[in-house]
Protein backbone atom coordinates (compact mmCIF):
# COMPACT_ATOMS: atom_id res chain seq x y z
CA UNK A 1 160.77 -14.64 158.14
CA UNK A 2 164.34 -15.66 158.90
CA UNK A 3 165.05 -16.74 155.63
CA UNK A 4 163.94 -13.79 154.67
CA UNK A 5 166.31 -11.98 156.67
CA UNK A 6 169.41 -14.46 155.63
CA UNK A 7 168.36 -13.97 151.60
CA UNK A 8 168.89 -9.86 151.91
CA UNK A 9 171.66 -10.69 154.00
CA UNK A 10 173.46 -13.62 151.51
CA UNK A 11 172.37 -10.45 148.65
CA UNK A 12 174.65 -7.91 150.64
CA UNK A 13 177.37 -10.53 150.95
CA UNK A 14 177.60 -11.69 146.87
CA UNK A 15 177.32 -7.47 146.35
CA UNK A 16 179.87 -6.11 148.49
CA UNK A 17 183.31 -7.12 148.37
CA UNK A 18 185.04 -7.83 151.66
CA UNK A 19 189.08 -6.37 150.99
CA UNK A 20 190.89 -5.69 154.16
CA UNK A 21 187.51 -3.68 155.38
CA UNK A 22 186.56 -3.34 159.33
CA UNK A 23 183.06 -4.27 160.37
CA UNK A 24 182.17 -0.81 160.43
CA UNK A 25 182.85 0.05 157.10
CA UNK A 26 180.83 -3.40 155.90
CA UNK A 27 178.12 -2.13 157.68
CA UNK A 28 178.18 1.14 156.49
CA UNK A 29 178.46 -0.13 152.49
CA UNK A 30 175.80 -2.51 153.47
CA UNK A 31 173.49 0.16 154.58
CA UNK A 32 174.16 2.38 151.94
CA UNK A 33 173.58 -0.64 148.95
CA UNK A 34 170.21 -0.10 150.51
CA UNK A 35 169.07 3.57 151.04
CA UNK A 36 170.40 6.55 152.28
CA UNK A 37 170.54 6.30 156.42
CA UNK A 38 168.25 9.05 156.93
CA UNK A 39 165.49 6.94 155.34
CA UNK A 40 166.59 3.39 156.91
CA UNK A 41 166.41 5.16 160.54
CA UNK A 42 163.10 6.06 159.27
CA UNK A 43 161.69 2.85 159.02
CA UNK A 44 159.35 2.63 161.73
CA UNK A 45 157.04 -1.10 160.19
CA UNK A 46 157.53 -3.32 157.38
CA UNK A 47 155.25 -5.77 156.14
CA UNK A 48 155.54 -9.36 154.32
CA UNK A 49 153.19 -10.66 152.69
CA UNK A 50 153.92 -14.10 150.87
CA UNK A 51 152.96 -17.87 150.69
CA UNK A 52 154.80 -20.06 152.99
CA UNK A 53 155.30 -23.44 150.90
CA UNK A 54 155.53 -26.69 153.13
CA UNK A 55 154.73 -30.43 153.01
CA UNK A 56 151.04 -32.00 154.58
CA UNK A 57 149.29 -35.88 154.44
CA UNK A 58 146.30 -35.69 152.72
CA UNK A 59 144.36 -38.42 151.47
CA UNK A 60 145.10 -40.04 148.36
CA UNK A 61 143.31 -39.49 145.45
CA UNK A 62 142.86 -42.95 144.86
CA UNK A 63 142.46 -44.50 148.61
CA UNK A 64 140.93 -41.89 151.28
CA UNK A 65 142.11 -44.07 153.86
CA UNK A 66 146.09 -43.88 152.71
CA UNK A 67 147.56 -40.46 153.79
CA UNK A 68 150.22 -39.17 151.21
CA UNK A 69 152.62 -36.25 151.54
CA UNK A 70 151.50 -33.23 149.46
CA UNK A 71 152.91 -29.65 148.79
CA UNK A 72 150.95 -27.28 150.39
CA UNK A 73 150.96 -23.28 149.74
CA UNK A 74 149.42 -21.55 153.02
CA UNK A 75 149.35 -17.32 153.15
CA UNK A 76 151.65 -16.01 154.93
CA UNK A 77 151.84 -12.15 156.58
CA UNK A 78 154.71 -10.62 158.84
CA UNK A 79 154.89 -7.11 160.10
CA UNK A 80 157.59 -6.13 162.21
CA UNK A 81 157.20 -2.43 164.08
CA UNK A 82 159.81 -0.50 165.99
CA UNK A 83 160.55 -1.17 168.39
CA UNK A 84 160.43 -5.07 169.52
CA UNK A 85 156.84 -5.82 167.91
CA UNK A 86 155.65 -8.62 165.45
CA UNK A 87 152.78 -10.22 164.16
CA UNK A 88 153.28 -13.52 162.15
CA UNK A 89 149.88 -14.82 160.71
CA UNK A 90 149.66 -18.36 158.55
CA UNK A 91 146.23 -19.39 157.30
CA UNK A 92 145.51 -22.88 156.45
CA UNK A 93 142.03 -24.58 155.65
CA UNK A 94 141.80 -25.94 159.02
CA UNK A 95 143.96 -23.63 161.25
CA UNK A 96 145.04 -20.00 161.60
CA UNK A 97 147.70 -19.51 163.53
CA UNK A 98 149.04 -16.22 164.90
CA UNK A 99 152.26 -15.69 166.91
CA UNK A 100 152.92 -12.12 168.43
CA UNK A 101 155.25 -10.17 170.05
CA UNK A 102 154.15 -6.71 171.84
CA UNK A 103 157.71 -6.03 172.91
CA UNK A 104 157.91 -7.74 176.23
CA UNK A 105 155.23 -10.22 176.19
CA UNK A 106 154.29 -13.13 173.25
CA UNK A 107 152.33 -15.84 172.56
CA UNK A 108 150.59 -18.13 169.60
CA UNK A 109 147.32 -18.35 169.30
CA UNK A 110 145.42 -21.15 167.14
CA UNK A 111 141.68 -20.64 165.78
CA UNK A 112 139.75 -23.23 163.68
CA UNK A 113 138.40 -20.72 160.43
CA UNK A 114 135.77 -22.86 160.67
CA UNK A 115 134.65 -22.28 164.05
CA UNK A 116 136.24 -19.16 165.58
CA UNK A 117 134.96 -19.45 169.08
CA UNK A 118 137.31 -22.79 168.69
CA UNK A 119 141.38 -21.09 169.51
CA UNK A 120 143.78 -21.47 172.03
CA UNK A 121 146.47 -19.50 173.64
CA UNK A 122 150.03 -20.60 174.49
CA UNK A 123 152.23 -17.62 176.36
CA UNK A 124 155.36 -18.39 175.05
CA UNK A 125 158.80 -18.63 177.34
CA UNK A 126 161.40 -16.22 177.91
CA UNK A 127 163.80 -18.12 175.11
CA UNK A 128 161.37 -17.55 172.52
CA UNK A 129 160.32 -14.01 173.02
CA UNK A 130 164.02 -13.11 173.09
CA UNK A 131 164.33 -14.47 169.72
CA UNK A 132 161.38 -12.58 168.79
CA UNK A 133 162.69 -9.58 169.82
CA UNK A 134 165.86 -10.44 167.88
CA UNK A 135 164.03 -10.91 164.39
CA UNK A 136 162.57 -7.52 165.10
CA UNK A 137 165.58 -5.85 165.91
CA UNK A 138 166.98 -7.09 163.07
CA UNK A 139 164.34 -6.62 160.39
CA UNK A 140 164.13 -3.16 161.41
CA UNK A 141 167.28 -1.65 162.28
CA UNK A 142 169.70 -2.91 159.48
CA UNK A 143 172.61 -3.81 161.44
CA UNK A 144 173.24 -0.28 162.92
CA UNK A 145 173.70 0.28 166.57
CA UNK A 146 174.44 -3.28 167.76
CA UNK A 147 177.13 -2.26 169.76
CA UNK A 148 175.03 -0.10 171.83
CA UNK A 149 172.81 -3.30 172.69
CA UNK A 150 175.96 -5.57 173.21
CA UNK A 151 175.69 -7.48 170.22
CA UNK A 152 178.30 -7.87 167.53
CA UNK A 153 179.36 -8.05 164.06
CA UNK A 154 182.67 -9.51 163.16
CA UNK A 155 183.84 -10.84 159.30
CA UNK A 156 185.84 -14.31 159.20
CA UNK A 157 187.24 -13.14 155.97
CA UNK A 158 184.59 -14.46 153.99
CA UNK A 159 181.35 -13.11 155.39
CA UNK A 160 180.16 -11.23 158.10
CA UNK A 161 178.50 -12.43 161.18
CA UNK A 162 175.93 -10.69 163.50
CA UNK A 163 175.42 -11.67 166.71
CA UNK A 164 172.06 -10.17 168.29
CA UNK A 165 171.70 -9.76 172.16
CA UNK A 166 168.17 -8.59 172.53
């Protein structure tokens, strides 16, 4: 989900040119590159739906016994909703795991597919649902009105950087 975030983000930076400009008037190109603001203030959800490729031990092919690292390609689906909510869901063969955010509260919750009255339930701390809350923000609102929240945007010459306070 992040790197999703920084890859639209590294797009914006290789597409607009950075000459002289103020923060505002990055953010403003930035937002138009991708619609008209009308329609970006408009966007109330958006969904991802992907594979999230990672590394597991398995058993070996030739040795059951001998666990051997493996690429492994697990479904992967993100919806963020205005105004701080978020589901993140990542299926396995052996474990689902869902972590949520309703806007103030979160948590991650674990079920075996193979036995669904099997799960558990982690609330998670303050840290975690503010960054959350942050992803949200972010995925939703495409960098306008983070001055109004206290957060910033400043450019280094090179690229910009956001800071998110929520």
């Amino acid at each position: 989900m992040k790197s999703r975030h920084l890859l639209v983000f590294a797009v914006l930076v290789s597409v607009l040119p950075l000459q002289a400009q103020t923060v505002e008037q990055w953010i403003s190109q930035a937002r138009n590159y991708l619609g008209a603001d009308s329609a970006l203030n408009n966007v109330t959800s958006i969904p991802f739906i992907g594979t999230l490729e990672t590394t597991g031990k398995v058993p070996s092919e030739k040795d059951k016994s001998i666990l051997v690292e493996q690429p492994i390609n697990l479904p992967l689906d993100i919806i963020f909703q205005k105004p701080y909510r978020q589901r993140i869901t990542i299926t396995g063969p052996k474990l689902i795991e869902v972590t949520a955010l309703d806007g103030y509260d979160a948590w991650l919750r674990r079920t075996n597919p193979a036995n669904p009255t099997q799960w558990q339930l982690t609330l998670l701390d303050v840290a975690q649902i503010k960054q959350l809350r942050a992803q949200s923000w972010d995925n939703l609102n495409f960098l306008a009105g983070i001055d109004k929240l206290g957060g910033t945007v400043r450019l280094d010459g090179r690229r910009p950087w956001m800071v998110s306070p929520v």
